[in-house]
Protein backbone atom coordinates (compact mmCIF):
# COMPACT_ATOMS: atom_id res chain seq x y z
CA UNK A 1 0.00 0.00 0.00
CA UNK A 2 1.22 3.58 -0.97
CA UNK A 3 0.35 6.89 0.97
CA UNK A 4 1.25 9.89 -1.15
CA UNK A 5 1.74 12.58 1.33
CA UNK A 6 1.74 16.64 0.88
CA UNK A 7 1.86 19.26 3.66
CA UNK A 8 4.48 20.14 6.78
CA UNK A 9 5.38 18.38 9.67
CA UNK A 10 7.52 15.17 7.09
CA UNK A 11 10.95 14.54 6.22
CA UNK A 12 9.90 16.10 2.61
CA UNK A 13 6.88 18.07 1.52
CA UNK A 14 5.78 15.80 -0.99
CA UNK A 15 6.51 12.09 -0.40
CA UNK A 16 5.32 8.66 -0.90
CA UNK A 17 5.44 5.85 1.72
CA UNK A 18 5.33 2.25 0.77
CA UNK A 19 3.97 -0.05 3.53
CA UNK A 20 4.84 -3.86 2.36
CA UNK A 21 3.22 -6.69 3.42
CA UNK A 22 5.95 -8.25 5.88
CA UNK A 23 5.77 -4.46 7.85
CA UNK A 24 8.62 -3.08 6.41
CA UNK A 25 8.22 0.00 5.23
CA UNK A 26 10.08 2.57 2.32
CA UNK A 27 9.72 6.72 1.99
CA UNK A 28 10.58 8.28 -0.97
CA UNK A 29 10.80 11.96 -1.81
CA UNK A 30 7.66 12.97 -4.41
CA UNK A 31 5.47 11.16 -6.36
CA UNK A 32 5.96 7.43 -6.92
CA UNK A 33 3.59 5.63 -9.19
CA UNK A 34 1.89 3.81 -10.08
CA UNK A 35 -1.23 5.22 -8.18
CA UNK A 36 -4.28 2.93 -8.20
CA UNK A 37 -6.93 5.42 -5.90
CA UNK A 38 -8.16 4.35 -2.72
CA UNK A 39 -8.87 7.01 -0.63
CA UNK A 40 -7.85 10.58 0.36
CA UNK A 41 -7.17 11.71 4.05
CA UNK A 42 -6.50 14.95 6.02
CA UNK A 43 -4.74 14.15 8.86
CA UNK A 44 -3.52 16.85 11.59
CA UNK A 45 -1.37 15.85 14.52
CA UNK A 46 -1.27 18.16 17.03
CA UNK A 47 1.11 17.47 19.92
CA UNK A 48 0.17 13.66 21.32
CA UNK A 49 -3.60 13.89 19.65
CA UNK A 50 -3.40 12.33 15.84
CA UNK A 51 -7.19 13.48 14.18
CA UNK A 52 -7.70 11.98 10.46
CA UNK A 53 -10.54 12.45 8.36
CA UNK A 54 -10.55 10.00 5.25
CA UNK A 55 -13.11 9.19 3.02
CA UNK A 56 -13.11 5.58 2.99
CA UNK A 57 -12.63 5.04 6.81
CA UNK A 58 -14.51 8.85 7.91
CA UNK A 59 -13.18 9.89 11.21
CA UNK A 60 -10.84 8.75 13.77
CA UNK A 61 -8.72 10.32 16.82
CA UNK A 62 -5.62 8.50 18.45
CA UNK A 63 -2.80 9.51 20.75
CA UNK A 64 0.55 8.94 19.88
CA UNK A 65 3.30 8.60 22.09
CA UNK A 66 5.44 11.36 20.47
CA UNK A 67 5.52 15.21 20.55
CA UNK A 68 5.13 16.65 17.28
CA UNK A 69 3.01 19.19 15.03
CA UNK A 70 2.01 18.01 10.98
CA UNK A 71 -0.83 19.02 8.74
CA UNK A 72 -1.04 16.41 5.73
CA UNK A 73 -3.64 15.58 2.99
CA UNK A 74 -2.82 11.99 1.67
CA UNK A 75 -3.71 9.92 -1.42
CA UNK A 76 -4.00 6.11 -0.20
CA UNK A 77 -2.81 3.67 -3.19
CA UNK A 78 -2.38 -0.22 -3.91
């Protein structure tokens, strides 16, 4: 699964993050295709609180065991 990221608060503006199926996962500065559409997400992380909005999966708030500030609006991918 891909997750095509833009906003602040990543290594890199734009990136893409490649979650494979043994847990391993790969980030990549930009856009890495091929993108095959899943869903798109906003997620904001504010501190310890994580909120995401996504269209497939709607809403959802976590906490998170690190301090840190990001605003990102994702592409999900196969």
């Amino acid at each position: 699964m891909k997750f095509i990221e833009f906003g602040i608060g990543n290594t890199w503006f734009i990136r893409t993050e490649t979650e494979f199926e043994d847990g391993t996962e790969n980030e990549e500065r930009g856009i890495v295709g091929p993108i095959h559409f899943q869903s798109a997400y906003i997620r904001i992380w504010i501190r310890k609180t994580v909120i995401i909005l996504d269209l497939k999966d709607g809403f959802k708030k976590t906490k998170k065991n690190r301090n840190t500030f990001k605003i990102i609006f994702g592409i999900v991918s196969l």
